[in-house]
Protein backbone atom coordinates (compact mmCIF):
# COMPACT_ATOMS: atom_id res chain seq x y z
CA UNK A 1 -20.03 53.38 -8.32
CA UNK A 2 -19.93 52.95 -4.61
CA UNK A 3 -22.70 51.04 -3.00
CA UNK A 4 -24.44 53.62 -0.46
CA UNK A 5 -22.59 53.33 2.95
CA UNK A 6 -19.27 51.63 0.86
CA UNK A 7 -16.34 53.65 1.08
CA UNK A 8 -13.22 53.66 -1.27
CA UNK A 9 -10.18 52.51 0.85
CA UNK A 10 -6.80 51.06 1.52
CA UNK A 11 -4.06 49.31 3.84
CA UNK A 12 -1.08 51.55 4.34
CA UNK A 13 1.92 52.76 6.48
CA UNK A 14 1.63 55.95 7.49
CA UNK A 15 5.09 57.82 7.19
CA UNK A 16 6.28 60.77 9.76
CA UNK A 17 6.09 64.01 9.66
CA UNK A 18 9.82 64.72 9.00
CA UNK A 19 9.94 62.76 5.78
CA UNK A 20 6.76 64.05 4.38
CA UNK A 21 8.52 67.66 4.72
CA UNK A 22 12.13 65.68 2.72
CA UNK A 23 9.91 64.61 0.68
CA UNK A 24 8.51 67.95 -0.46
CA UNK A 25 11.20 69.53 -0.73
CA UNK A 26 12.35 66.69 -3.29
CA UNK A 27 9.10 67.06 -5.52
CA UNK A 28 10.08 70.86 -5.49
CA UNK A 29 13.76 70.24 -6.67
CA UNK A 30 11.80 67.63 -9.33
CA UNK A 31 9.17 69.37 -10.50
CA UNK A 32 10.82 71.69 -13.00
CA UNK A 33 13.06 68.68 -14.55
CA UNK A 34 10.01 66.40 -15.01
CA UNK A 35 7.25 68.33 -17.48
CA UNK A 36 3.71 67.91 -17.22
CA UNK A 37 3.84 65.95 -13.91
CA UNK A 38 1.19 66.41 -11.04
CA UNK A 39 2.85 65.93 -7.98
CA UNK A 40 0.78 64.26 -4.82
CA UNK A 41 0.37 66.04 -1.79
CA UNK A 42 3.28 65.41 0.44
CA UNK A 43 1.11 65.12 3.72
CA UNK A 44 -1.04 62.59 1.33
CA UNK A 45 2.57 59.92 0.75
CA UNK A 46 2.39 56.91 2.25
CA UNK A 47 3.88 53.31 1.69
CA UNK A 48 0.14 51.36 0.15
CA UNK A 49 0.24 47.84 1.46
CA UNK A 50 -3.03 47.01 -0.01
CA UNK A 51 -4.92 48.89 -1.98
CA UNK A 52 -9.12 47.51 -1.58
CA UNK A 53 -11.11 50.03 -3.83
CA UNK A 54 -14.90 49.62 -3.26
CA UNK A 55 -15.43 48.45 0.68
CA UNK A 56 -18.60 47.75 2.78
CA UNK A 57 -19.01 49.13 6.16
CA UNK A 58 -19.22 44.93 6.86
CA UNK A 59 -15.84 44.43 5.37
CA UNK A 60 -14.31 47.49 6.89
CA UNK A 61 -15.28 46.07 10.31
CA UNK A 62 -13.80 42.11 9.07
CA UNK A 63 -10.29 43.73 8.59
CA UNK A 64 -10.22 45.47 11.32
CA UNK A 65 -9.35 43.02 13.77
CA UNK A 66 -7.05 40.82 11.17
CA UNK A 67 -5.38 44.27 10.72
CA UNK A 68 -4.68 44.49 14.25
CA UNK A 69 -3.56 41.14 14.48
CA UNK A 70 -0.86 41.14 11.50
CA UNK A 71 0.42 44.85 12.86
CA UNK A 72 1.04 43.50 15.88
CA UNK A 73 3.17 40.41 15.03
CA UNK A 74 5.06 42.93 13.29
CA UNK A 75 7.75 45.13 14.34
CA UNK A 76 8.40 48.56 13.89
CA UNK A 77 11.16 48.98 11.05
CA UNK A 78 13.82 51.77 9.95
CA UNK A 79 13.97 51.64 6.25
CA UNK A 80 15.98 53.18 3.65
CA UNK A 81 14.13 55.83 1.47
CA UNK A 82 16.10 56.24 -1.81
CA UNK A 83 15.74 55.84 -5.61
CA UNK A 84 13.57 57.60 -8.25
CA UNK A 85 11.29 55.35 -10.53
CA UNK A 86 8.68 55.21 -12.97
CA UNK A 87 5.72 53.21 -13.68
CA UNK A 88 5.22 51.34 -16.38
CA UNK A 89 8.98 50.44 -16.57
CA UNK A 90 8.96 51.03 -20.12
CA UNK A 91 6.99 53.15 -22.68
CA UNK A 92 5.70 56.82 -21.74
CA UNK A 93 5.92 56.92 -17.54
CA UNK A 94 2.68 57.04 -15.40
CA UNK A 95 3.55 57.30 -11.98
CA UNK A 96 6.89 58.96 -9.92
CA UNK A 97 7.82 56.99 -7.59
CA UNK A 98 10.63 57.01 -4.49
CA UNK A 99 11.55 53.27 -3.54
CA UNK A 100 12.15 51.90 -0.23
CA UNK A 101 14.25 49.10 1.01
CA UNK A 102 12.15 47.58 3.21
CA UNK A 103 12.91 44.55 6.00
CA UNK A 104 11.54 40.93 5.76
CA UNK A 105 9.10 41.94 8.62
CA UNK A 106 7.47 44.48 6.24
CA UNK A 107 7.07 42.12 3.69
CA UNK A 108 5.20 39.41 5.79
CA UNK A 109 2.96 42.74 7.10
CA UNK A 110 2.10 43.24 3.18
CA UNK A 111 1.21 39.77 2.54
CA UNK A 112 -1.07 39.13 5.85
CA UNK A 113 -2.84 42.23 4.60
CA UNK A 114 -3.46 40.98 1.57
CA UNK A 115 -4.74 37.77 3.63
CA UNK A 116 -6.94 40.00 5.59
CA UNK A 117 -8.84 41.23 2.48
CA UNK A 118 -9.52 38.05 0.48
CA UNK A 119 -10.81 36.86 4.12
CA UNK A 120 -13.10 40.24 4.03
CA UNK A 121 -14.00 39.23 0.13
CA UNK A 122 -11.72 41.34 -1.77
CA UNK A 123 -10.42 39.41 -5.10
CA UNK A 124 -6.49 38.92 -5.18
CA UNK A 125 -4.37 41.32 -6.16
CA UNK A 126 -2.53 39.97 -9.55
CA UNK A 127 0.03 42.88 -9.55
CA UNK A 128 3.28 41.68 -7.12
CA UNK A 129 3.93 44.28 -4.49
CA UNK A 130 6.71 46.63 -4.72
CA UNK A 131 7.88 49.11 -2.08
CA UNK A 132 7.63 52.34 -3.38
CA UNK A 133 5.93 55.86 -2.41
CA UNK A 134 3.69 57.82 -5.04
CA UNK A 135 5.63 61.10 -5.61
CA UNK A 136 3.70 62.00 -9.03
CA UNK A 137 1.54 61.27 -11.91
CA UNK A 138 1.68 61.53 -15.13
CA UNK A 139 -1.82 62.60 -17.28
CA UNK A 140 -0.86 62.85 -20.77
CA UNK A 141 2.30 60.89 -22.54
CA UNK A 142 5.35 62.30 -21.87
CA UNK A 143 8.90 61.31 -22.83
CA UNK A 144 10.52 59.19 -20.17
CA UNK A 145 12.96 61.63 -18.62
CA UNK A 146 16.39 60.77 -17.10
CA UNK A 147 15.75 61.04 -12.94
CA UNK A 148 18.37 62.24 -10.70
CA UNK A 149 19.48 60.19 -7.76
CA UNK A 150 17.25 60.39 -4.70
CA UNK A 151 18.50 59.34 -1.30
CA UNK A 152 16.46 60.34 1.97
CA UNK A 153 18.07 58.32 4.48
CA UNK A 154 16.29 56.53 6.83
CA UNK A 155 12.76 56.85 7.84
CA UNK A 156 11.02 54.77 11.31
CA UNK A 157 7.92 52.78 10.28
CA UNK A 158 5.33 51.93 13.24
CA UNK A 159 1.76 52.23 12.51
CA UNK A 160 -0.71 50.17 9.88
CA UNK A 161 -3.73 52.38 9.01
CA UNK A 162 -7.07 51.71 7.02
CA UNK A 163 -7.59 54.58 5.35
CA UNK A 164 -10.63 56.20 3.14
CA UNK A 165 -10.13 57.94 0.20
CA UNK A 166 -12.20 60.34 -1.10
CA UNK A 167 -10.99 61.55 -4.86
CA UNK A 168 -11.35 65.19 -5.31
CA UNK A 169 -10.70 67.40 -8.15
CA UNK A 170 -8.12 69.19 -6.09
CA UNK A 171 -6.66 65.01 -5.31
CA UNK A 172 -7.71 62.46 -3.21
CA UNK A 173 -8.19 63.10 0.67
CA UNK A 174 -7.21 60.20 2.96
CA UNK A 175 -8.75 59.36 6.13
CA UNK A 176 -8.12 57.19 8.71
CA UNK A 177 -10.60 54.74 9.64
CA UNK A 178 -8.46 52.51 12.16
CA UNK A 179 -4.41 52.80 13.17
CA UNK A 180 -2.71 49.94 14.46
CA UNK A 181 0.91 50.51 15.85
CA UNK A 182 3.71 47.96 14.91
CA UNK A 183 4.36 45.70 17.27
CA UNK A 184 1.33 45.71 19.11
């Protein structure tokens, strides 16, 4: 339960419009392989650097400028966009995911965000960070299924955003709070 004036939120890259159209189409072509699956909005796919969860209006306002900061030491990035998993990596799947091979640059982006938010009094995050964009989830136990192979190319990376979510029993709607481009 969300203090009053808290928000639910999260670091992420945003991706472009282009791939969030690929990447419909994709869920489309997956959809009837993969049973009982609920896919995620495609306008709603983006690359989670950090996720926060419960987050003061005082916090909010403490990662802004560290936010800032760590996008603009980093620079904008083509990565590759390719290769269907699942989470957990064994047992009855969870989440679809669609990896990316992201540079060096991206990964020292991830890890000052996570040094924003234990500065702004978030509690580490235990889980190691992988690269990978939420296609679909999973609500009762289902098989694993054999995936097909996924390859969309390239995609441009170039803005940080702090995002709200609000969860909704149509899915969660994401907002954008503050959007720092790469690079400065």
């Amino acid at each position: 339960m969300s203090a009053v004036g808290n928000t639910r939120a999260f670091v992420a890259i945003e991706l472009d419009s282009p791939l969030r159209e690929e990447l419909g189409d994709l869920q489309a072509r997956l959809r009837p392989r993969l049973g009982g699956i609920r896919m995620v909005r495609p306008e709603g796919v983006h690359l989670t650097l950090r996720f926060l969860g419960d987050t003061s209006p005082a916090q909010a306002e403490s990662l802004r400028a560290r936010l800032a900061a760590a996008a603009a030491l980093c620079p904008p990035a083509s990565v590759l966009v390719a290769g269907l998993g699942m989470f957990p990596e064994r047992g009855s799947p969870r989440i679809l995911w669609l990896g990316l091979e992201v540079p060096p640059s991206i990964l020292h982006l991830q890890r000052a965000c996570e040094r924003a938010a234990r500065t702004a009094g978030f509690d580490r995050e235990e889980r190691p960070f992988r690269a990978h964009l939420t296609l679909g989830r999973w609500r009762e136990r289902v098989p694993r299924p054999d995936l097909p192979p996924a390859d969309l190319g390239s995609t441009q990376l170039d803005a940080l955003v702090l995002f709200r979510s609000d969860l909704r029993s149509s899915g969660a709607v994401y907002t954008p709070l503050a959007r720092f481009p790469l690079g400065g």
